[in-house]
Protein backbone atom coordinates (compact mmCIF):
# COMPACT_ATOMS: atom_id res chain seq x y z
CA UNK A 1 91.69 73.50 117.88
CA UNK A 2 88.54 72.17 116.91
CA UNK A 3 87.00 71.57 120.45
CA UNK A 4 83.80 73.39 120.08
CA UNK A 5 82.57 72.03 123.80
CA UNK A 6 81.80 74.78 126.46
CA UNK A 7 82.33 72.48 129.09
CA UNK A 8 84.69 73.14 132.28
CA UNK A 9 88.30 71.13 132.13
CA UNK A 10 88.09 69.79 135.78
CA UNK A 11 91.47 66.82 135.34
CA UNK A 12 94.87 68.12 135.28
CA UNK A 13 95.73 66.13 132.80
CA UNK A 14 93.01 67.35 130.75
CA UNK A 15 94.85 70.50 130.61
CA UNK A 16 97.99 69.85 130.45
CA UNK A 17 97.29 67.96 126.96
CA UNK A 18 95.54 70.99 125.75
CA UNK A 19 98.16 73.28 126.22
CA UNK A 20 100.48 70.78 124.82
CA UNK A 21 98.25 69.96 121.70
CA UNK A 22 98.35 74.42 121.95
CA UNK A 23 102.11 74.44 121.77
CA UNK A 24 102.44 71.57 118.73
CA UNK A 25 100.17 73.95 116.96
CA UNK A 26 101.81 76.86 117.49
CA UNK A 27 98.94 78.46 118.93
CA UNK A 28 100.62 80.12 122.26
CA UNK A 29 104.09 81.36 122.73
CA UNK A 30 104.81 80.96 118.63
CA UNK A 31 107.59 83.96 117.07
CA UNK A 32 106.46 85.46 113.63
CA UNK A 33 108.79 84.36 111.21
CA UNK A 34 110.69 87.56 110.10
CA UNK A 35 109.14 88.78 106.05
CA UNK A 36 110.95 88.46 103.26
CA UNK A 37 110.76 91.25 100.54
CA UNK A 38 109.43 88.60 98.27
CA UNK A 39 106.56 87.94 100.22
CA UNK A 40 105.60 91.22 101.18
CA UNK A 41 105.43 93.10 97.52
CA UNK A 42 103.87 89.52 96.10
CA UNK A 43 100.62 90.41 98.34
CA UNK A 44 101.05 93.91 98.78
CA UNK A 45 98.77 94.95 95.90
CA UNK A 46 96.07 92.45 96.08
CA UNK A 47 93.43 93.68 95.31
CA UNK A 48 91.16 91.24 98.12
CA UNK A 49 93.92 90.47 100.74
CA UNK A 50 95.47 94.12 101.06
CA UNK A 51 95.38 95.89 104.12
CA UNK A 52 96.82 99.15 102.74
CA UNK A 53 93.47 99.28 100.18
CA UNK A 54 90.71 98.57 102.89
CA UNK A 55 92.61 101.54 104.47
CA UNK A 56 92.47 104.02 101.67
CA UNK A 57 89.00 103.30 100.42
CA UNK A 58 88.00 103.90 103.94
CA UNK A 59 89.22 106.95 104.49
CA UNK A 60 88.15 108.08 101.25
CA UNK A 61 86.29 105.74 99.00
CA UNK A 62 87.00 105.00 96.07
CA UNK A 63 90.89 106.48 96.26
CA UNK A 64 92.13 102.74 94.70
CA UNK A 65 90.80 101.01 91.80
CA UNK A 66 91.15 97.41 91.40
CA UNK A 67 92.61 98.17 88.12
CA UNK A 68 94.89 100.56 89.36
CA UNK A 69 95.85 97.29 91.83
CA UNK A 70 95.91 94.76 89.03
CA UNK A 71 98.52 97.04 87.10
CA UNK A 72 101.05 97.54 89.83
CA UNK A 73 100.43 93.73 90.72
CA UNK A 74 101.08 92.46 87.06
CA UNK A 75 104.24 94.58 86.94
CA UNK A 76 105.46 93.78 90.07
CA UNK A 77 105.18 89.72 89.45
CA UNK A 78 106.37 90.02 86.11
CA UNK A 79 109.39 92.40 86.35
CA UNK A 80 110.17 92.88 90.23
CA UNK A 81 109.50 89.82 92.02
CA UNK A 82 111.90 87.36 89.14
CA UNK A 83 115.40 89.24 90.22
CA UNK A 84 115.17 89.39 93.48
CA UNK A 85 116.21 87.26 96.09
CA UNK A 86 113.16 85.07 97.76
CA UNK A 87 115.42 85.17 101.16
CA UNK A 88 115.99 88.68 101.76
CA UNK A 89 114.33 90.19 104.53
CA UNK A 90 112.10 93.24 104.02
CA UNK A 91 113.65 94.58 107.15
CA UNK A 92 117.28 94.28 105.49
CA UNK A 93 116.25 96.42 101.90
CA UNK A 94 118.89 99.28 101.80
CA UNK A 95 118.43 102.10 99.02
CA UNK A 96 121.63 100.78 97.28
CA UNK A 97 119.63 97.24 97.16
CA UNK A 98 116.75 99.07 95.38
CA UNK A 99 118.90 101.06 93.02
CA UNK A 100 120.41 97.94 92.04
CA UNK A 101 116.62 96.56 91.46
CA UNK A 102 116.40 99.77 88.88
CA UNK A 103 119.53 98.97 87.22
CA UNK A 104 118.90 95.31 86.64
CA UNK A 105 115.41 96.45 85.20
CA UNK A 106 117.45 98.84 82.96
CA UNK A 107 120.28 96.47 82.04
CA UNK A 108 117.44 93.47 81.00
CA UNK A 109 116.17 96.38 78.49
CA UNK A 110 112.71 94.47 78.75
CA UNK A 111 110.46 97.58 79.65
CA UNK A 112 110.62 100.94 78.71
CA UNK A 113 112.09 103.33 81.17
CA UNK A 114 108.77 104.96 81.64
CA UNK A 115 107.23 101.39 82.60
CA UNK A 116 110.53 101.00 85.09
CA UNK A 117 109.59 104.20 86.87
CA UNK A 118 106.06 103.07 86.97
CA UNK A 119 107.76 99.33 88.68
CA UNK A 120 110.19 101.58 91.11
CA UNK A 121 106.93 103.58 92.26
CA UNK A 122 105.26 100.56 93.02
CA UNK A 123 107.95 99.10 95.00
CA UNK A 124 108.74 102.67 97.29
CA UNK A 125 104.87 102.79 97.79
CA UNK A 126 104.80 99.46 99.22
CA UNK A 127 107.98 100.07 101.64
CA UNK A 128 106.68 103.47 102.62
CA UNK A 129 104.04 101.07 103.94
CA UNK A 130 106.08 98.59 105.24
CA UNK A 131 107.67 102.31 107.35
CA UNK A 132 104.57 103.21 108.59
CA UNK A 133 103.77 99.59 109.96
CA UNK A 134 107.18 99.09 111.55
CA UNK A 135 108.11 96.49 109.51
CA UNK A 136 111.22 98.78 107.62
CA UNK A 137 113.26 101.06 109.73
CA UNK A 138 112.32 104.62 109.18
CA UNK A 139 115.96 105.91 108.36
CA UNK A 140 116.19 103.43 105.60
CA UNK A 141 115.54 106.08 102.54
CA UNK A 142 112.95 104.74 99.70
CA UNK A 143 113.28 107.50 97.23
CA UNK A 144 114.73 106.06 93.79
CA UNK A 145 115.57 108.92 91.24
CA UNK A 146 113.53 108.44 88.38
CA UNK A 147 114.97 107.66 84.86
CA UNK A 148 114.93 109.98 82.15
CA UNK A 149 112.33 109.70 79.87
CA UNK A 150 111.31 110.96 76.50
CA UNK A 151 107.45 110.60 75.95
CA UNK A 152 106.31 109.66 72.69
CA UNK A 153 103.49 112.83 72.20
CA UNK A 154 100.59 111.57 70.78
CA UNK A 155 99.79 111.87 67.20
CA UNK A 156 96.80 113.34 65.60
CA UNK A 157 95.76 112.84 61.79
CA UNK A 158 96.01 115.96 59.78
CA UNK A 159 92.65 117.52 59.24
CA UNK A 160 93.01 115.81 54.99
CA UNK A 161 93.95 112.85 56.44
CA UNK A 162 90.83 112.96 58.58
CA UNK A 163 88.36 113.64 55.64
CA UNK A 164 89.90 111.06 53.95
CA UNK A 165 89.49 108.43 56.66
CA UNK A 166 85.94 109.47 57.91
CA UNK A 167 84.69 109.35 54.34
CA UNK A 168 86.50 106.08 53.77
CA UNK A 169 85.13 104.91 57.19
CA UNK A 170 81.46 105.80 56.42
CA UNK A 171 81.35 104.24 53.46
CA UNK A 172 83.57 101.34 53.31
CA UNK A 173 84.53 100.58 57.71
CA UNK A 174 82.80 99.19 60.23
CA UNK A 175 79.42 101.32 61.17
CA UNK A 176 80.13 101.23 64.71
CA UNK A 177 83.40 102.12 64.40
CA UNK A 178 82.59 104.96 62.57
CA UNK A 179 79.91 106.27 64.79
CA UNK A 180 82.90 105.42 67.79
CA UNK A 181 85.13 107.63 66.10
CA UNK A 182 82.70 110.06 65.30
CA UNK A 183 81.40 110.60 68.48
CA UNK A 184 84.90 110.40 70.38
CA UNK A 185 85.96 113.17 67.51
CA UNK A 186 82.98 115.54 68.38
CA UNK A 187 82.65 115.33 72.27
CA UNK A 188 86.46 114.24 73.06
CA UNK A 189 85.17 110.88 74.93
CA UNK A 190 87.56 108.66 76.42
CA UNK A 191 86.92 104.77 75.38
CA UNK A 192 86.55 103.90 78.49
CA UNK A 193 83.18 106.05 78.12
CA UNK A 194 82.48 104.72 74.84
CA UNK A 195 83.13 101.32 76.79
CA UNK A 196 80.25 102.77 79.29
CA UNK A 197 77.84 104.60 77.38
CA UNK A 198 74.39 103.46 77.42
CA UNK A 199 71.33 104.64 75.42
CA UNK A 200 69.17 105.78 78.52
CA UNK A 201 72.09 108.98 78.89
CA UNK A 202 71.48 110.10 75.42
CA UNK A 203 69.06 112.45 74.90
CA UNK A 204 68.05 115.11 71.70
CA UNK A 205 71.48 116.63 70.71
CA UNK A 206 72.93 116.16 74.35
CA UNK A 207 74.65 112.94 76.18
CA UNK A 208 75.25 112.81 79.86
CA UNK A 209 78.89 111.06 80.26
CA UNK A 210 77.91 109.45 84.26
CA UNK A 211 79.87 106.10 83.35
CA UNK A 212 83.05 104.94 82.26
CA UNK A 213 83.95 100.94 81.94
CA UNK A 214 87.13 99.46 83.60
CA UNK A 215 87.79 95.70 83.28
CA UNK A 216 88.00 95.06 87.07
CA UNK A 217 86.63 98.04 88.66
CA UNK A 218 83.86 97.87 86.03
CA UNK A 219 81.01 100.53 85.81
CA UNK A 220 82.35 103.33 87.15
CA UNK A 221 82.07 106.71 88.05
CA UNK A 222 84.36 108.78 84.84
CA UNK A 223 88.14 109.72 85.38
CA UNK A 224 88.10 113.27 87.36
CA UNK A 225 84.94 111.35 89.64
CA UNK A 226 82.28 113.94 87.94
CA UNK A 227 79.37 113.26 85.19
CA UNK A 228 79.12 116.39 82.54
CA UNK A 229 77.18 117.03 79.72
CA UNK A 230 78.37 116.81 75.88
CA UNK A 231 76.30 118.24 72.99
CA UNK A 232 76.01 115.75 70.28
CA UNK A 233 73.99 116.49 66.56
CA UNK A 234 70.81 114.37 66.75
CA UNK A 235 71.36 112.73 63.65
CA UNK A 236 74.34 110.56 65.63
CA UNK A 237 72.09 110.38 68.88
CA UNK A 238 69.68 108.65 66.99
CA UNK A 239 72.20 106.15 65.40
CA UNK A 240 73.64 105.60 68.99
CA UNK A 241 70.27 104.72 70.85
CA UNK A 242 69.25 102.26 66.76
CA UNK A 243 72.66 100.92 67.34
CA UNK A 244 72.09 99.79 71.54
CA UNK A 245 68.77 98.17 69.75
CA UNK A 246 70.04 96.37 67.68
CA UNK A 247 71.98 94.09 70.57
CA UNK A 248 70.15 90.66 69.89
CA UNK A 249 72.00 88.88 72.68
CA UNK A 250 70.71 91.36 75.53
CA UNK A 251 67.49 92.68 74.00
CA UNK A 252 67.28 94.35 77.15
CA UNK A 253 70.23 95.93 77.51
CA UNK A 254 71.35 99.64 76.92
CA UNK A 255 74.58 99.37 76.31
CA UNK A 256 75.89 101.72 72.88
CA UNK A 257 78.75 99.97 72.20
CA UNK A 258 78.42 96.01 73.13
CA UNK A 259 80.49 93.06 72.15
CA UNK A 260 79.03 91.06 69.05
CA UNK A 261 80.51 87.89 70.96
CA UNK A 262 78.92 88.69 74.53
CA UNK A 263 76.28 91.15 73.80
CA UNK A 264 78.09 93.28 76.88
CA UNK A 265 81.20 95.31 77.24
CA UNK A 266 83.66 95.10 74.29
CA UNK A 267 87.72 94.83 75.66
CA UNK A 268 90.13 97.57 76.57
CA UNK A 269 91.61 97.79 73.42
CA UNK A 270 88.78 97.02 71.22
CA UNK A 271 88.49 101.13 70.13
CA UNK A 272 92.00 101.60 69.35
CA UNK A 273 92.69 98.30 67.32
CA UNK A 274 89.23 98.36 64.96
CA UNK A 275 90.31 102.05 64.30
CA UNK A 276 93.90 101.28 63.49
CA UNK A 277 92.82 98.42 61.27
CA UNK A 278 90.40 100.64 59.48
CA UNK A 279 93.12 103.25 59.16
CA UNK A 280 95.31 100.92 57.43
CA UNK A 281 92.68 99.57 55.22
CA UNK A 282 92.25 102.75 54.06
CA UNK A 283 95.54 103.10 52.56
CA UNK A 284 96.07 106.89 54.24
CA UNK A 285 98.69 105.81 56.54
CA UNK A 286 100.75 102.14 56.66
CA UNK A 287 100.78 100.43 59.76
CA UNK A 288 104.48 101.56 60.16
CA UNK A 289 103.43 104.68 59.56
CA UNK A 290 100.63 104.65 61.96
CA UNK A 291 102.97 103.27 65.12
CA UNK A 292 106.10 105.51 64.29
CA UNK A 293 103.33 108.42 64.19
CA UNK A 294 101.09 107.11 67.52
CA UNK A 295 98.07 107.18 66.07
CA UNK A 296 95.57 106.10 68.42
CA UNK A 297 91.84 105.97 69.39
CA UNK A 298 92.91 108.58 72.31
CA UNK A 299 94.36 110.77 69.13
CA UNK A 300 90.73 111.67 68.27
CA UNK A 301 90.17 112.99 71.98
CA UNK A 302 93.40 115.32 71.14
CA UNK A 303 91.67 116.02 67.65
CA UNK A 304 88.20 117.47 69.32
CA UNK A 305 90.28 119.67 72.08
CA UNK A 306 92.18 120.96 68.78
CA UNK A 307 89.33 121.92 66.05
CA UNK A 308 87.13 123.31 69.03
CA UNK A 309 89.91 125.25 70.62
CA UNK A 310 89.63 129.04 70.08
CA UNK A 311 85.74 128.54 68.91
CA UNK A 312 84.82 127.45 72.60
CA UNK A 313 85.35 129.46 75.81
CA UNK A 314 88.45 127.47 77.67
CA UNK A 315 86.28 127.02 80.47
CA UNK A 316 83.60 125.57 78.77
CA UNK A 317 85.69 123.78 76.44
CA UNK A 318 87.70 122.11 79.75
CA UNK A 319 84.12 120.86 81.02
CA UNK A 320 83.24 119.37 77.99
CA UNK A 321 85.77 117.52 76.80
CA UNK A 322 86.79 116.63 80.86
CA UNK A 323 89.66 118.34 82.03
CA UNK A 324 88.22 120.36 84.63
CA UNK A 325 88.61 119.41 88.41
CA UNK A 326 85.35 120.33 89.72
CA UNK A 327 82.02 118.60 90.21
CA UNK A 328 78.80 119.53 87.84
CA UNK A 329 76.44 121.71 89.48
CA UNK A 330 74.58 124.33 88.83
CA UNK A 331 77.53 125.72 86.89
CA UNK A 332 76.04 124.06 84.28
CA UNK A 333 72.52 126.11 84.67
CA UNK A 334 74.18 129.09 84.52
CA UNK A 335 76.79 128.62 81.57
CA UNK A 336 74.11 125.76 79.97
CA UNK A 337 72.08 126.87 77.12
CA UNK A 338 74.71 129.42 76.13
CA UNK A 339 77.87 127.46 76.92
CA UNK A 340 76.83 124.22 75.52
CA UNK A 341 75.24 125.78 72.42
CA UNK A 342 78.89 127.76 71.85
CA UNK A 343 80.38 123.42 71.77
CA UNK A 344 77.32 123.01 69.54
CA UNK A 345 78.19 125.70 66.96
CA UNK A 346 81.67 124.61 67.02
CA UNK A 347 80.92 121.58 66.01
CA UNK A 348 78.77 122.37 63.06
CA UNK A 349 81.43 124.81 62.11
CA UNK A 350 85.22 123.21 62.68
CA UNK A 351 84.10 119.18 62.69
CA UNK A 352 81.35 118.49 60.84
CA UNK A 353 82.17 119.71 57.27
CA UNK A 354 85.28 118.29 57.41
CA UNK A 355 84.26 114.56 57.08
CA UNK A 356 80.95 115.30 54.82
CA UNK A 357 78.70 115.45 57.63
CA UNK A 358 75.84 117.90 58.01
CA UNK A 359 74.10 118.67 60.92
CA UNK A 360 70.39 118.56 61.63
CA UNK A 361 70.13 122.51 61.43
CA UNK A 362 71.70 122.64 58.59
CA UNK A 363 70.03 119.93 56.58
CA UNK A 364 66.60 121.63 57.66
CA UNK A 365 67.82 124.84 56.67
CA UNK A 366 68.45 123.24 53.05
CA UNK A 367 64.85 122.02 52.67
């Protein structure tokens, strides 16, 4: 109550105006007020207040990214929290009141069933909480049937269409968007490790992928929590590590691919929009074309896992591009030189002469 003293109360009436002042406050003998729905999902996934994330990350850190949080936040403030009612009790939610929270999202047509599912996995994960805590009766049932949905595959440019572009991109684009395309077409990188990559994990004709870039989580460890190795033709490790030099705003930073505003990390979407808007300038596809078809930067990820395919043990192919599960290790000793030249060779062979480059070997061999 802000009475720091240690001293003894000794007066009666010293005490009894303590407890009193302890009762106005509502500091002894006060009843929690019951939790509204409303309340609990609005905090549930913050990121800084959230009990259920100090729990996970503590029994295994890491589990929960804070933009994994951020997503399911955004979605639930935007979409959940506006139709319900800011006076129902969590401990009254029924599985007919939560199917009529999916049909409301359905009937406002506002979000894609896919992004309702996402909204309706959100919510259950929160009241499966709320179960666990005692705060929702454990015969209440939280399982919403999903809706039906029909993913959109993603596209990939046919390999004309890619000759055309690359060419068109090396001489007319954007360098860096070039050498971003490039690079994601030969190794299969994810922009978030474009987002990442810095020139000290470059090295001659290999890169070591050990960071990926999230906009709150930031530097991170990549998706599938393992670093692997990528071979990449020297001539485009070489532009890489010119291109980090050239960053006049942090002379002293490493960073590949850095904003020409900030000098640091470019935005989520910067990939996929310069690539799209280089696409279209080129006059290959329209920009109708390019959304009905889902042309994205993750397309060129799809595009290396198809031209290397059958040239490239599966195995080896899986730990290149990123698929596999398990950590690197001395897998990679064993498989290396052998295994990572195989990627090599493929790439020379299936990649390279289709947009008009040639690789180091190759060029030597000419001279």
């Amino acid at each position: 109550m802000g009475n720091l003293s240690d001293l003894p109360i000794k007066r009666r009436d010293e005490a009894i105006l303590i407890c009193k002042k302890a009762l106005d406050e509502g500091l002894i003998f006060s009843k929690n007020l019951p939790t509204t729905l409303f309340v609990y999902l609005n905090t549930f996934f913050d990121w800084n207040t959230s009990s259920y994330v100090q729990k996970r990350n503590l029994l295994d850190p890491g589990s929960i990214s804070p933009d994994y949080m951020a997503t399911r936040q955004n979605l639930i403030k935007n979409h959940i929290l506006p139709i319900i009612q800011t006076d129902l009790l969590l401990s009254k939610v029924t599985t007919r009141i939560l199917e009529d929270l999916q049909f409301s999202l359905v009937k406002k047509g506002a979000i894609s069933h896919s992004t309702i599912n996402i909204c309706m996995q959100a919510v259950s994960l929160a009241l499966q909480e709320a179960k666990q805590n005692g705060l929702l009766d454990n015969s209440i049932s939280i399982h919403i049937r999903p809706l039906t949905c029909v993913h959109k595959m993603r596209g990939i440019l046919g390999e004309e269409e890619l000759t055309h572009f690359m060419k068109y991109l090396k001489a007319q684009g954007e360098h860096r968007i070039y050498l971003a395309c490039l690079l994601s077409l030969l190794t299969g990188m994810r922009s978030g490790e474009l987002r990442g990559l810095q020139s000290t994990s470059i090295h001659d004709g290999l890169i070591t992928v050990e960071y990926a870039y999230a906009n709150k989580a930031g530097l991170k460890i990549p998706k599938g929590k393992k670093t692997r190795l990528v071979p990449c033709p020297l001539f485009l490790c070489k532009e890489l590590i010119s291109l980090a030099k050239e960053n006049i705003l942090v002379p002293t930073g490493n960073l590949v691919f850095w904003s020409k505003k900030t000098g640091v990390y470019v935005s989520s979407h910067y990939f996929c929009q310069r690539m799209q808007i280089e696409l279209e300038k080129s006059k290959i596809l329209t920009k109708e074309e390019i959304q009905q078809r889902n042309i994205t930067f993750h397309s060129l990820r799809h595009m290396a896992n198809t031209l290397l395919r059958g040239s490239v043990d599966e195995h080896i192919l899986r730990m290149t591009i990123g698929h596999s599960s398990e950590q690197l290790s001395d897998l990679y000793t064993h498989l290396s030189q052998r295994g990572l030249k195989s990627v090599e060779l493929a790439q020379q062979n299936n990649i390279l002469p289709l947009i008009g480059e040639i690789s180091d070997e190759a060029s030597e061999s000419k001279e």
